[in-house]
N, C-alpha and C. Protein backbone atom coordinates (compact mmCIF):
# COMPACT_ATOMS: atom_id res chain seq x y z
N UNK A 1 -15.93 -30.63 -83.09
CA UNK A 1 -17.16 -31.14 -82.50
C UNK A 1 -16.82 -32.00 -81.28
N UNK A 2 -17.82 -32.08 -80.37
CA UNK A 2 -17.82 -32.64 -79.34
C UNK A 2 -17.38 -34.30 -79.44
N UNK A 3 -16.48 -35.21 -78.62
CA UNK A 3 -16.49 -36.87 -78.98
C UNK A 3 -17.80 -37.35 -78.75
N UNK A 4 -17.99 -38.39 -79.82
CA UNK A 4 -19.73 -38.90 -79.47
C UNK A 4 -19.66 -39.58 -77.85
N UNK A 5 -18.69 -40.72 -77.91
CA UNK A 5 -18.74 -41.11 -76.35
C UNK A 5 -18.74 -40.22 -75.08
N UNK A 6 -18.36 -38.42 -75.49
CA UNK A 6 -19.40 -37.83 -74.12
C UNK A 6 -20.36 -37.45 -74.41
N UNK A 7 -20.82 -37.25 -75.59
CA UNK A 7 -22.41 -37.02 -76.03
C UNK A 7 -23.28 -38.27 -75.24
N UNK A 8 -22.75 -39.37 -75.62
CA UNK A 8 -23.36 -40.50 -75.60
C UNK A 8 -23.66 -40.54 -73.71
N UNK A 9 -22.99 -39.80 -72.77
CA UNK A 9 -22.62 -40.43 -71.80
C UNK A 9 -23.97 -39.66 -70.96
N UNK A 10 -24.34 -38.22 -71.78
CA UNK A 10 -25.34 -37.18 -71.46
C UNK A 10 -26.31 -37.75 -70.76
N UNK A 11 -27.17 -37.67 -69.30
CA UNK A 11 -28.53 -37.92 -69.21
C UNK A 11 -29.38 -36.61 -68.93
N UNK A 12 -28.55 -35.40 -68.41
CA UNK A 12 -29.00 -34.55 -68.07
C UNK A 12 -28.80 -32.82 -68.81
N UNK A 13 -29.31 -32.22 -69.51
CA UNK A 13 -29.40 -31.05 -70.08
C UNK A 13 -29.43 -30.19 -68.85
N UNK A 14 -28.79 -29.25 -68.48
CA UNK A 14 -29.27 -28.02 -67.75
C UNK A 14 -28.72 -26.43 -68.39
N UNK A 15 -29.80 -26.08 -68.86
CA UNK A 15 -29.66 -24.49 -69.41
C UNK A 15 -30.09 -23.20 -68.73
N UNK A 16 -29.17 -22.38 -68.93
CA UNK A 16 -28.94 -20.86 -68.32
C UNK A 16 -30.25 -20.34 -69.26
N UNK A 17 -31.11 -19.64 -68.49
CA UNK A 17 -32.25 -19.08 -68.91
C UNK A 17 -32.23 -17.65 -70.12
N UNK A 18 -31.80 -16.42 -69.64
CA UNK A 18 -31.39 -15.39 -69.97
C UNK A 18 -29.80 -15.17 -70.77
N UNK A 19 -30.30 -15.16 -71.95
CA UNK A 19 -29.20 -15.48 -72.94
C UNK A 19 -29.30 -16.74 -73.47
N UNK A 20 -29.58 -17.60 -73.20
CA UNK A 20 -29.66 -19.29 -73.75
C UNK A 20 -31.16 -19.38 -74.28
N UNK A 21 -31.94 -19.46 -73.00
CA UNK A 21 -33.47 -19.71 -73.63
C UNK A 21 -33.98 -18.20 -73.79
N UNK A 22 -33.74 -16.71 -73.94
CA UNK A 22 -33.90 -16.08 -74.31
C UNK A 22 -32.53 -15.50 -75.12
N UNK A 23 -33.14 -14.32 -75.71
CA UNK A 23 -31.75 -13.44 -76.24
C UNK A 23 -31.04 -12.45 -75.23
N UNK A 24 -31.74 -12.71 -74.42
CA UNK A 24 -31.11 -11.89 -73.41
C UNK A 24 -31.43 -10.52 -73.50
N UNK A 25 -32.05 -9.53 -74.11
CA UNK A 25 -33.01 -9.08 -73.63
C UNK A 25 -33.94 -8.73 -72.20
N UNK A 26 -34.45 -7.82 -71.83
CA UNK A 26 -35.62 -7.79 -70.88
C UNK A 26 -36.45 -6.54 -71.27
N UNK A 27 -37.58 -6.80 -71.16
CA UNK A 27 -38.50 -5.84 -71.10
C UNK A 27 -39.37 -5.33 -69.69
N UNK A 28 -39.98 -4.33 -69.81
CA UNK A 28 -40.71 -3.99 -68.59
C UNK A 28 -42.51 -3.32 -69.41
N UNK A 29 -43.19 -3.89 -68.73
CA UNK A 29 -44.48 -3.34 -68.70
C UNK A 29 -44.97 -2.74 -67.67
N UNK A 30 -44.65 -1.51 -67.43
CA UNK A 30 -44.78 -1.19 -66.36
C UNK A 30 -44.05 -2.14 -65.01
N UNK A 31 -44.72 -2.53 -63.95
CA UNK A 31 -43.64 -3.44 -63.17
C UNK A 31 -43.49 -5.20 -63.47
N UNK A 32 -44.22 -5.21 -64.53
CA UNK A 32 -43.97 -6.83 -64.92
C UNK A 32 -42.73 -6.95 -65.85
N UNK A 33 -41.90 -8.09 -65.69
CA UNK A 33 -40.88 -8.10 -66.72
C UNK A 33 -41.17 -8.60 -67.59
N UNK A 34 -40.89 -8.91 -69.05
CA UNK A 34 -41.05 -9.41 -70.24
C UNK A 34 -40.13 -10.00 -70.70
N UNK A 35 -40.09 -11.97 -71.11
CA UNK A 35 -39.25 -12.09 -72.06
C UNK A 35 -39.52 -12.89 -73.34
N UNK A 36 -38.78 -13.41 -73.78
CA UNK A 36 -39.30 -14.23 -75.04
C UNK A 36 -38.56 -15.20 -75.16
N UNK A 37 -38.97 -16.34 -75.64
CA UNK A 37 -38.16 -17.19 -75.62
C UNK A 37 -38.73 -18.27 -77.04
N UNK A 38 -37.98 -18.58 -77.44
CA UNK A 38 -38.49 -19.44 -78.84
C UNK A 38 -38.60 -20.40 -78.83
N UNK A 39 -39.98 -21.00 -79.58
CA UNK A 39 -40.84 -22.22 -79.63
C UNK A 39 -40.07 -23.25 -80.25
N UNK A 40 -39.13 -23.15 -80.74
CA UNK A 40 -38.53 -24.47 -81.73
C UNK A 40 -37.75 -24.89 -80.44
N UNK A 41 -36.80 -24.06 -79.51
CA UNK A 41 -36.28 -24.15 -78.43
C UNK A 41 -36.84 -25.15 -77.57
N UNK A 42 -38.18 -24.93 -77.61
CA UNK A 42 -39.16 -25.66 -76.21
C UNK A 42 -39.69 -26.81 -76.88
N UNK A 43 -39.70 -26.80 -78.10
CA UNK A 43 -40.61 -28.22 -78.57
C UNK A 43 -39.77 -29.46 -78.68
N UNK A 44 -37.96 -28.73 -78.74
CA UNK A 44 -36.88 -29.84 -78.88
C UNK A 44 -36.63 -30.04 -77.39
N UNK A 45 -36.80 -29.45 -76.41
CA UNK A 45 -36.62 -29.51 -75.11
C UNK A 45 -37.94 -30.82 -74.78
N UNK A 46 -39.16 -30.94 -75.27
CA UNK A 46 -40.03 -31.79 -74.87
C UNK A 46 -39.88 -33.29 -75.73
N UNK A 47 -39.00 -32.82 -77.18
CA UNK A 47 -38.45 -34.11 -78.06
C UNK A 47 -37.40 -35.22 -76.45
N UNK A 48 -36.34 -33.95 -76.33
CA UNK A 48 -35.66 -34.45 -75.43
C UNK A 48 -36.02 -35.18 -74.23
N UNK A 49 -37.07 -34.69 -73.73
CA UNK A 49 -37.92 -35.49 -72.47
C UNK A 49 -38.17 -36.66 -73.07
N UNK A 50 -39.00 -36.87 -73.81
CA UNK A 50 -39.82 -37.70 -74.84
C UNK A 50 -38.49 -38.83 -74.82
N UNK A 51 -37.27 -38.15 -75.11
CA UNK A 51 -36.54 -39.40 -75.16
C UNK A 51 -36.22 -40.14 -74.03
N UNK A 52 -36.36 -39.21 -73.15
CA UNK A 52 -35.86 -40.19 -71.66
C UNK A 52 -34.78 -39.19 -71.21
N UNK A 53 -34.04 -37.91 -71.60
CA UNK A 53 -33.15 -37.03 -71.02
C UNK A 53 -34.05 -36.20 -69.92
N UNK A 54 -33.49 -35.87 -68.53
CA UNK A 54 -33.98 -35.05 -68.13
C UNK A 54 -33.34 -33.39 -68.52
N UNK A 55 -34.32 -32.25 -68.69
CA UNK A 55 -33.91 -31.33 -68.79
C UNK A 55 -34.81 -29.97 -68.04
N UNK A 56 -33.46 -28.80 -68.15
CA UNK A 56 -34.36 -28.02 -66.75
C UNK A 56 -33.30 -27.11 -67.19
N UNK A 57 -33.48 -26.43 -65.85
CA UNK A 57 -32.96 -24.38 -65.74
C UNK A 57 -32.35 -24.47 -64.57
N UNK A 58 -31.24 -23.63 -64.21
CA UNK A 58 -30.68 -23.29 -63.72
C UNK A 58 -29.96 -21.64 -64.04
N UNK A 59 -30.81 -21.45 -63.30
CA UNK A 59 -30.94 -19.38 -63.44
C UNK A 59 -30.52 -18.70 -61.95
N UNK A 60 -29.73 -17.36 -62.33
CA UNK A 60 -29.56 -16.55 -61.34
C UNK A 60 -30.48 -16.06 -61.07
N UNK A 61 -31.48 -15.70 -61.82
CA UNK A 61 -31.99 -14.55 -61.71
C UNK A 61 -33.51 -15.45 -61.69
N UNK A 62 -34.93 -14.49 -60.72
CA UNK A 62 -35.61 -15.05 -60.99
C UNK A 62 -37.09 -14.58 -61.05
N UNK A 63 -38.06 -15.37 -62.12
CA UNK A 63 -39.18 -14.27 -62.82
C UNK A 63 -40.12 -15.15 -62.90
N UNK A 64 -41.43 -14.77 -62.81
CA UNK A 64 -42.76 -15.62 -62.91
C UNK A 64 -42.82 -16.20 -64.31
N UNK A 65 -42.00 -15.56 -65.24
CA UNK A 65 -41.96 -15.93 -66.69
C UNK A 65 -41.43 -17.25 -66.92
N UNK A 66 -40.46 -17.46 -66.04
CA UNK A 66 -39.34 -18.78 -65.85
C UNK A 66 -40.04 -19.82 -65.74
N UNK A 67 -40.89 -19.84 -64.65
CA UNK A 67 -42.28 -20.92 -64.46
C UNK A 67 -42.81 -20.89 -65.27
N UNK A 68 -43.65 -20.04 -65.73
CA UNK A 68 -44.02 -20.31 -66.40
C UNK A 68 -44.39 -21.16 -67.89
N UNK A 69 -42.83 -20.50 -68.65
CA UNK A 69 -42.48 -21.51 -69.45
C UNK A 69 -41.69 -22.89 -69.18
N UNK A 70 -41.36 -22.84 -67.67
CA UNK A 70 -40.82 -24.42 -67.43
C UNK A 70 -42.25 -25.17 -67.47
N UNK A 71 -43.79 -24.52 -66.54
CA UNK A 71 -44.49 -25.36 -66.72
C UNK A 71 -44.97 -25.90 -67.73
N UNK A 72 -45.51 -24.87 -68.70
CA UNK A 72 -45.68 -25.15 -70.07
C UNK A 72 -45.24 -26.35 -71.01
N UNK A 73 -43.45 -26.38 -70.69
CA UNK A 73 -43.04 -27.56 -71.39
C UNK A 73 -42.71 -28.63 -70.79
N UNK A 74 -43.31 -28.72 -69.29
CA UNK A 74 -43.03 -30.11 -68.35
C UNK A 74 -41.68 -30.36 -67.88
N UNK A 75 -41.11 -29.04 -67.73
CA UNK A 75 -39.49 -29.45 -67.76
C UNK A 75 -39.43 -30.29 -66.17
N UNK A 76 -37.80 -31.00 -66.35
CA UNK A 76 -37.60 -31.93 -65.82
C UNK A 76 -37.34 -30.95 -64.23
N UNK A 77 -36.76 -29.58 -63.88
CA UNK A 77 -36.49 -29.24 -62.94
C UNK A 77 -36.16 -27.62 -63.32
N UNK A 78 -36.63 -27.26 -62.48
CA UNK A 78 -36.56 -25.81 -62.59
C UNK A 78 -35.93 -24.75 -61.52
N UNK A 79 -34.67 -24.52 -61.06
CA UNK A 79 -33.61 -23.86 -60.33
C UNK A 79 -33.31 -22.39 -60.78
N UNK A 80 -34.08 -21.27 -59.80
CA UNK A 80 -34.21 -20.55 -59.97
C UNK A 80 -33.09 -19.14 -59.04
N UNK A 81 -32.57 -18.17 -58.86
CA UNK A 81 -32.23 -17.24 -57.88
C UNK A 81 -30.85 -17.92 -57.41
N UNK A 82 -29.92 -18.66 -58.50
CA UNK A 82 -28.66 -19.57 -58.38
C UNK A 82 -27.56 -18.26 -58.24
N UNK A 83 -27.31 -17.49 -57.34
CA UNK A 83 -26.22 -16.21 -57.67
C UNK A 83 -25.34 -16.84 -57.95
N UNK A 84 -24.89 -18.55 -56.86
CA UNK A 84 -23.45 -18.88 -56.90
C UNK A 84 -23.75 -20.67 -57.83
N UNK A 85 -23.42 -20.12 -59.31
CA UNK A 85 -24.44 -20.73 -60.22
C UNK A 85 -23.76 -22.71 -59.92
N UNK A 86 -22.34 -22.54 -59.21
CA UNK A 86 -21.57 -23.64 -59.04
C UNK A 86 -22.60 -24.49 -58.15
N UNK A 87 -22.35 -23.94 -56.71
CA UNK A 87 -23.19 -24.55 -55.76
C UNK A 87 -24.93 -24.98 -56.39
N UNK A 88 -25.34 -24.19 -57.24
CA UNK A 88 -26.73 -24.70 -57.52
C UNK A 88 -26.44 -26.30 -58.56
N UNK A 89 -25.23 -25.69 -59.06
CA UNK A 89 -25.30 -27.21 -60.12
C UNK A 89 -24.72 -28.30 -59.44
N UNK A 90 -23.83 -27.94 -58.35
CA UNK A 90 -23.69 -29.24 -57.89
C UNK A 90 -24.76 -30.20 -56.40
N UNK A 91 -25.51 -29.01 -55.74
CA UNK A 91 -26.86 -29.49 -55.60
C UNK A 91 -27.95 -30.50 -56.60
N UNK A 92 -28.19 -29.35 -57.35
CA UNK A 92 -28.71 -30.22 -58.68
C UNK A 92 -28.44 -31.76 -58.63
N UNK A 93 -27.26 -31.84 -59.24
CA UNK A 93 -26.88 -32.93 -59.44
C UNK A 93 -26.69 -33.94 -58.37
N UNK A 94 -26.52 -33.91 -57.34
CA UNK A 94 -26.86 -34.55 -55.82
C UNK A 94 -28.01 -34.83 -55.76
N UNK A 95 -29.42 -34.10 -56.30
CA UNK A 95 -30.65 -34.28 -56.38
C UNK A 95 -31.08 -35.38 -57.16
N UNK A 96 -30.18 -35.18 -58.59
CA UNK A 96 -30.75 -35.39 -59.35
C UNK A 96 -30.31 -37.27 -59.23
N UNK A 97 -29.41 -37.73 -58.68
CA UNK A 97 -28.55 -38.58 -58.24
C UNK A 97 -27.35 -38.94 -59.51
N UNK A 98 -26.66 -38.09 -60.43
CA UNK A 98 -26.06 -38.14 -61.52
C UNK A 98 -25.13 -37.60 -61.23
N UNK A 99 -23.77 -38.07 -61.87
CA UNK A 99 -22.58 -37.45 -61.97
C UNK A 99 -22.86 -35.81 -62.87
N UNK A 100 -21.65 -35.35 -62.59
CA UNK A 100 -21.30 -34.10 -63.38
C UNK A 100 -21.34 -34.09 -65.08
N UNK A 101 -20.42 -35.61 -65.09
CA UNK A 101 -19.74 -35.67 -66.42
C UNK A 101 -21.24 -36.55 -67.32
N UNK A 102 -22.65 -36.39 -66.51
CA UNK A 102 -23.63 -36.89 -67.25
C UNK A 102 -24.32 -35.62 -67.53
N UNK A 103 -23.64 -34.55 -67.03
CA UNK A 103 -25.09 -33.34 -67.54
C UNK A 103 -24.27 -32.21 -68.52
N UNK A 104 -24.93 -31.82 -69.72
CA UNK A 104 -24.91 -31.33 -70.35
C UNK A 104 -25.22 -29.49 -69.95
N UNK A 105 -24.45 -28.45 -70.16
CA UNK A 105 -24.24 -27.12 -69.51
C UNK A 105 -24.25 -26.66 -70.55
N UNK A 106 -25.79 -25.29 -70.66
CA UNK A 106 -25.34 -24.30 -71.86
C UNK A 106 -25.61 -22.97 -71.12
N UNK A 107 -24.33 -22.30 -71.37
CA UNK A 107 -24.83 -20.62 -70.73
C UNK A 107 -23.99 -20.21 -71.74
N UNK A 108 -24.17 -18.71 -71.66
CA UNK A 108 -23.53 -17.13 -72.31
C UNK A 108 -22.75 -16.24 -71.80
N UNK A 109 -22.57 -16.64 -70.36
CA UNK A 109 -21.89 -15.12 -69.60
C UNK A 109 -21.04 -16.23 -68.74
N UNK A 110 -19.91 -14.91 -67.88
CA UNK A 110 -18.83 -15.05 -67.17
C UNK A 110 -19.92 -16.02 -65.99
N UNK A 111 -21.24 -15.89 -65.33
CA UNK A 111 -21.03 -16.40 -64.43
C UNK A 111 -21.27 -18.00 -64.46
N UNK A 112 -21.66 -18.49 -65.77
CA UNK A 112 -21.77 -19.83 -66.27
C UNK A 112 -20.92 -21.00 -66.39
N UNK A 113 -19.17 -20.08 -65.96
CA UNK A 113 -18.06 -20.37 -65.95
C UNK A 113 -17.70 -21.69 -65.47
N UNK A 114 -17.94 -21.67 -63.98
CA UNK A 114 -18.03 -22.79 -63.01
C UNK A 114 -18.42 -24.22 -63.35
N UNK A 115 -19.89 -23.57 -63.20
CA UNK A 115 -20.71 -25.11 -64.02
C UNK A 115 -20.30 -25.93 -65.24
N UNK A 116 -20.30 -25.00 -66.08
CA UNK A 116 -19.26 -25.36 -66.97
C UNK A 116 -18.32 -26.32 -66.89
N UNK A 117 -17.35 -26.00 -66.13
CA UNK A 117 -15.80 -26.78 -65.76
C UNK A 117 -16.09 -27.95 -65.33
N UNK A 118 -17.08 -27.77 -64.66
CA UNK A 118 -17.76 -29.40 -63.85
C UNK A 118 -18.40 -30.07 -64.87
N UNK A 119 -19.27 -30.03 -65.93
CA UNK A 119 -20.48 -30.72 -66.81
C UNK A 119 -19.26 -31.50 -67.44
N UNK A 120 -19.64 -32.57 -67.99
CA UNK A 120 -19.38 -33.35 -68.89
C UNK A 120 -19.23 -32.78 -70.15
N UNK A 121 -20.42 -31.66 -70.69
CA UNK A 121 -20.23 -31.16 -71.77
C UNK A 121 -20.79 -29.88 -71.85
N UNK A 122 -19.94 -28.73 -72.09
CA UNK A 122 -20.06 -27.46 -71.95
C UNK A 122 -20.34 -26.72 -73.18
N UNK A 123 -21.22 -25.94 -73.20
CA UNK A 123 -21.73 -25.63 -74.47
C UNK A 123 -21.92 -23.87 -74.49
N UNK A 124 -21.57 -22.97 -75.05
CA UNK A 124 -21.95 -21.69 -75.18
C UNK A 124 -22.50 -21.43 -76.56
N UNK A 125 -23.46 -20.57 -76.25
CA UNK A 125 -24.16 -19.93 -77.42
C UNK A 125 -23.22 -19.19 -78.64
N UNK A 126 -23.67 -18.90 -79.57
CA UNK A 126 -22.94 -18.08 -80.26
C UNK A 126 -22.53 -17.01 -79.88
N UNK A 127 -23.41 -16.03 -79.15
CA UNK A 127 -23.11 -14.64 -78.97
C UNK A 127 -22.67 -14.86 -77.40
N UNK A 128 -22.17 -16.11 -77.03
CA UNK A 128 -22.10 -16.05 -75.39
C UNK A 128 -20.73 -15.19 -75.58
N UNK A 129 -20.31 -14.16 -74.38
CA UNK A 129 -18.88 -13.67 -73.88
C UNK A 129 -17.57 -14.60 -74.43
N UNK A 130 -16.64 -13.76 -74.73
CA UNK A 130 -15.33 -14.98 -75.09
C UNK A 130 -15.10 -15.92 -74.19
N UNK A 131 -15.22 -15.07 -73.19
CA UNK A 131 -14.15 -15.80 -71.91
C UNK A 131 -14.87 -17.53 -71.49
N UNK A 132 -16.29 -17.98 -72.03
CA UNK A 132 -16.50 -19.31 -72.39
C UNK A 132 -15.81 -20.22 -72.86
N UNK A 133 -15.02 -19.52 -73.62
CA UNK A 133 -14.30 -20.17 -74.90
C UNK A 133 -13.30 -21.11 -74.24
N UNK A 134 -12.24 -20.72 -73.05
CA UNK A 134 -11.85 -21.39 -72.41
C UNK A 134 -12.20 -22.75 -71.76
N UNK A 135 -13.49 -22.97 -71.62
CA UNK A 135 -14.09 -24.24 -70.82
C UNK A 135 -15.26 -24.52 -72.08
N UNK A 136 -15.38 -23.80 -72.66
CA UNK A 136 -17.04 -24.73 -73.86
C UNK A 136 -16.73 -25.78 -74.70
N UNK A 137 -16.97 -26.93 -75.11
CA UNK A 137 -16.75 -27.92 -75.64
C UNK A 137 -17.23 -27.29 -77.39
N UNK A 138 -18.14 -26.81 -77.28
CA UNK A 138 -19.00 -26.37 -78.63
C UNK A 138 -19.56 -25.04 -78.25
N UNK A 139 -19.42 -24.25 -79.29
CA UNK A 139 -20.19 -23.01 -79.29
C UNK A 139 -20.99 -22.87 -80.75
N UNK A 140 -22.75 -22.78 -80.30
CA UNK A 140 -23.24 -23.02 -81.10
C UNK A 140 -23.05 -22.25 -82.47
N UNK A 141 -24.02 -22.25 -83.55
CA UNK A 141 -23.91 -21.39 -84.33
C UNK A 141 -25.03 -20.54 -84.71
N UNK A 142 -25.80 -20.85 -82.86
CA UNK A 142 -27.15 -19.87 -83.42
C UNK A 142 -27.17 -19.15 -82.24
N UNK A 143 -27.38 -18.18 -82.03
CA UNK A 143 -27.38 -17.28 -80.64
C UNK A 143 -28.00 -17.59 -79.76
N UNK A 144 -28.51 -17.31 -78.82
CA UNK A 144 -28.97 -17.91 -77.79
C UNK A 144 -30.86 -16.90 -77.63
N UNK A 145 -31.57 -17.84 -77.74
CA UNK A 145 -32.64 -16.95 -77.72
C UNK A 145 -33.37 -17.28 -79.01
N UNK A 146 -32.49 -17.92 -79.94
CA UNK A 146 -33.35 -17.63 -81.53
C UNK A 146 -32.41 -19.49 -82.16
N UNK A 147 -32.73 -20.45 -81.29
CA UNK A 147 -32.80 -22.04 -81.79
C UNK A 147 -31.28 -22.45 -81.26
N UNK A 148 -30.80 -22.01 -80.14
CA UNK A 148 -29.29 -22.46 -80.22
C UNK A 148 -29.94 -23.72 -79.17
N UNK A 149 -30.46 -23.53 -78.37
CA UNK A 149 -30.74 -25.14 -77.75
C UNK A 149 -31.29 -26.03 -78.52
N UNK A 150 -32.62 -25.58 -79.35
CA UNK A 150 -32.37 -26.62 -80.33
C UNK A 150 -31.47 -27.28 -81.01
N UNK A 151 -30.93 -26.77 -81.51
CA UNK A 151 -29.32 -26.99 -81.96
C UNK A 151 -28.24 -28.39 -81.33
N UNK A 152 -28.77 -27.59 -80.35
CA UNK A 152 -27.48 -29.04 -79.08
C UNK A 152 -28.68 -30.19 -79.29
N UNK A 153 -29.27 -29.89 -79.10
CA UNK A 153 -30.43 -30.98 -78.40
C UNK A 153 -30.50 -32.23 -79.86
N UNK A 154 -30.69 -31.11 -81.13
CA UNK A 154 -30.94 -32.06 -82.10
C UNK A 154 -29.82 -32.81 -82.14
N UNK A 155 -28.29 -32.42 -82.27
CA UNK A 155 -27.22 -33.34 -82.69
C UNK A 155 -26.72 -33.82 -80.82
N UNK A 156 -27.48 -33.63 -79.69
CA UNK A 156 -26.95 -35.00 -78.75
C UNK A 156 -28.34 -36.08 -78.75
N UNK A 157 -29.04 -35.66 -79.25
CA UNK A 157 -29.99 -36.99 -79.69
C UNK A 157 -29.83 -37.60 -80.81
N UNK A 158 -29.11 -37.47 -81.87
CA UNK A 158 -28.28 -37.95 -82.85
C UNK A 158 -27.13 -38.96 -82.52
N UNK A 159 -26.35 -37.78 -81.15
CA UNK A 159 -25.10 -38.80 -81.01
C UNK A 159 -25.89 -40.02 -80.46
N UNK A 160 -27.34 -39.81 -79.27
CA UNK A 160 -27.74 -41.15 -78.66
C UNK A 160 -27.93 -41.71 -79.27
N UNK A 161 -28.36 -41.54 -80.59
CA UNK A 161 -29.09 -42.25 -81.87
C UNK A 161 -30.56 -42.36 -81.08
N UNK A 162 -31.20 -41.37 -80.19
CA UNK A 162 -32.26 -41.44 -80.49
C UNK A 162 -33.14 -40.43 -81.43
N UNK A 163 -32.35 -39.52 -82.35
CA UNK A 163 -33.34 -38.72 -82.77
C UNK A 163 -34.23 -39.20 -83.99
N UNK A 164 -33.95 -40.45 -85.00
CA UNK A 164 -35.24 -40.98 -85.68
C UNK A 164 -36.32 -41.70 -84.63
N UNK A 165 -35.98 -42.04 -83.84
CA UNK A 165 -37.28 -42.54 -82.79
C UNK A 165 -37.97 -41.19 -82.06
N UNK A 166 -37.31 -40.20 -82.00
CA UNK A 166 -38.30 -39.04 -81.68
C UNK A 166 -39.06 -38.56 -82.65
N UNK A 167 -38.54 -38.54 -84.10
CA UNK A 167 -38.85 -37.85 -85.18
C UNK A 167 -39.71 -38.69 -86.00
N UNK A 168 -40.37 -39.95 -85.50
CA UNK A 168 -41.27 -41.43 -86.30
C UNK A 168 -42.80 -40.52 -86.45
N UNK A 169 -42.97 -40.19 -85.16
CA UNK A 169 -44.24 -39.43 -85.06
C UNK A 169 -44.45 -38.20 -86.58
N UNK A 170 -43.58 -37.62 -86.50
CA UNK A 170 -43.82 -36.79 -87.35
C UNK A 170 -43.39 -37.42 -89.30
N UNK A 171 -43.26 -38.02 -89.25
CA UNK A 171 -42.43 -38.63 -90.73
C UNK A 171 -43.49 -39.17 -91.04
N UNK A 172 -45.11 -39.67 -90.27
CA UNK A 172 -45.75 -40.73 -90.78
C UNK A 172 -46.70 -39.84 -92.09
């Protein structure tokens, strides 16, 4: 498992869309694309806001669907059409005014590689490509698409020790 003191050090989440917040998958309806992405995923993504983390996307690829569900859950930033996924994260993070070693990186594929090497804490899905394995701090144990961001999200709001102050609301 990851050391709590870089959990602890986290302010920023940024996740690979396709494969992470979906299964990676695509569909077509005729010329609209289709994806899916799971609700336990997005409701721990708004726990996480709730706590004070910013969190967001950083995607190659890019789809009205993406907005969509960034608007939906208020995400903190939404980076879309990243081919050279390095340069978008270290923009990002110039934006965002935060070091590297404060943002938290989850992708599945070879081109997630980069960002990776730079984050503080690198995270691949279960079913992400091996070649992660080299740079991921943790690889979840739920695939990507079906609760693996939940997953991170619940145990680095644990390491902050904020996840009983997110979870008061619901316990009453």
């Amino acid at each position: 498992m990851i050391p709590l003191e870089k959990l602890r050090k986290i302010r920023v989440v940024v996740l690979d869309i396709d494969g992470v917040l979906t299964d990676g998958r695509v569909g077509y309806d005729g010329e609209r694309k289709i994806k899916f992405f799971n609700y336990r995923d997005g409701h721990w993504m708004k726990l996480a806001i709730r706590a004070g983390l910013l969190v967001g996307t950083l995607s190659g690829a890019q789809s009205p669907a993406n907005a969509q569900r960034a608007n939906e859950l208020g995400l903190s930033f939404l980076r879309e059409g990243a081919k050279d996924k390095l340069a978008g994260f270290e923009a990002l993070v110039a934006e965002l005014g935060v070091s590297p070693e404060e943002c938290l990186y989850m992708g599945d594929d070879v081109i997630d590689l980069p960002p990776m090497r730079r984050a503080g804490v690198a995270v691949a899905v279960r079913d992400a490509v091996p070649e992660l394995d080299e740079v991921a701090d943790w690889r979840t144990e739920t695939p990507g698409g079906h609760g693996a961001v939940c997953e991170v999200i619940r145990e680095l709001l644990a390491a902050q020790d904020k996840l009983d102050k997110v979870l008061e609301v619901y316990r009453r």
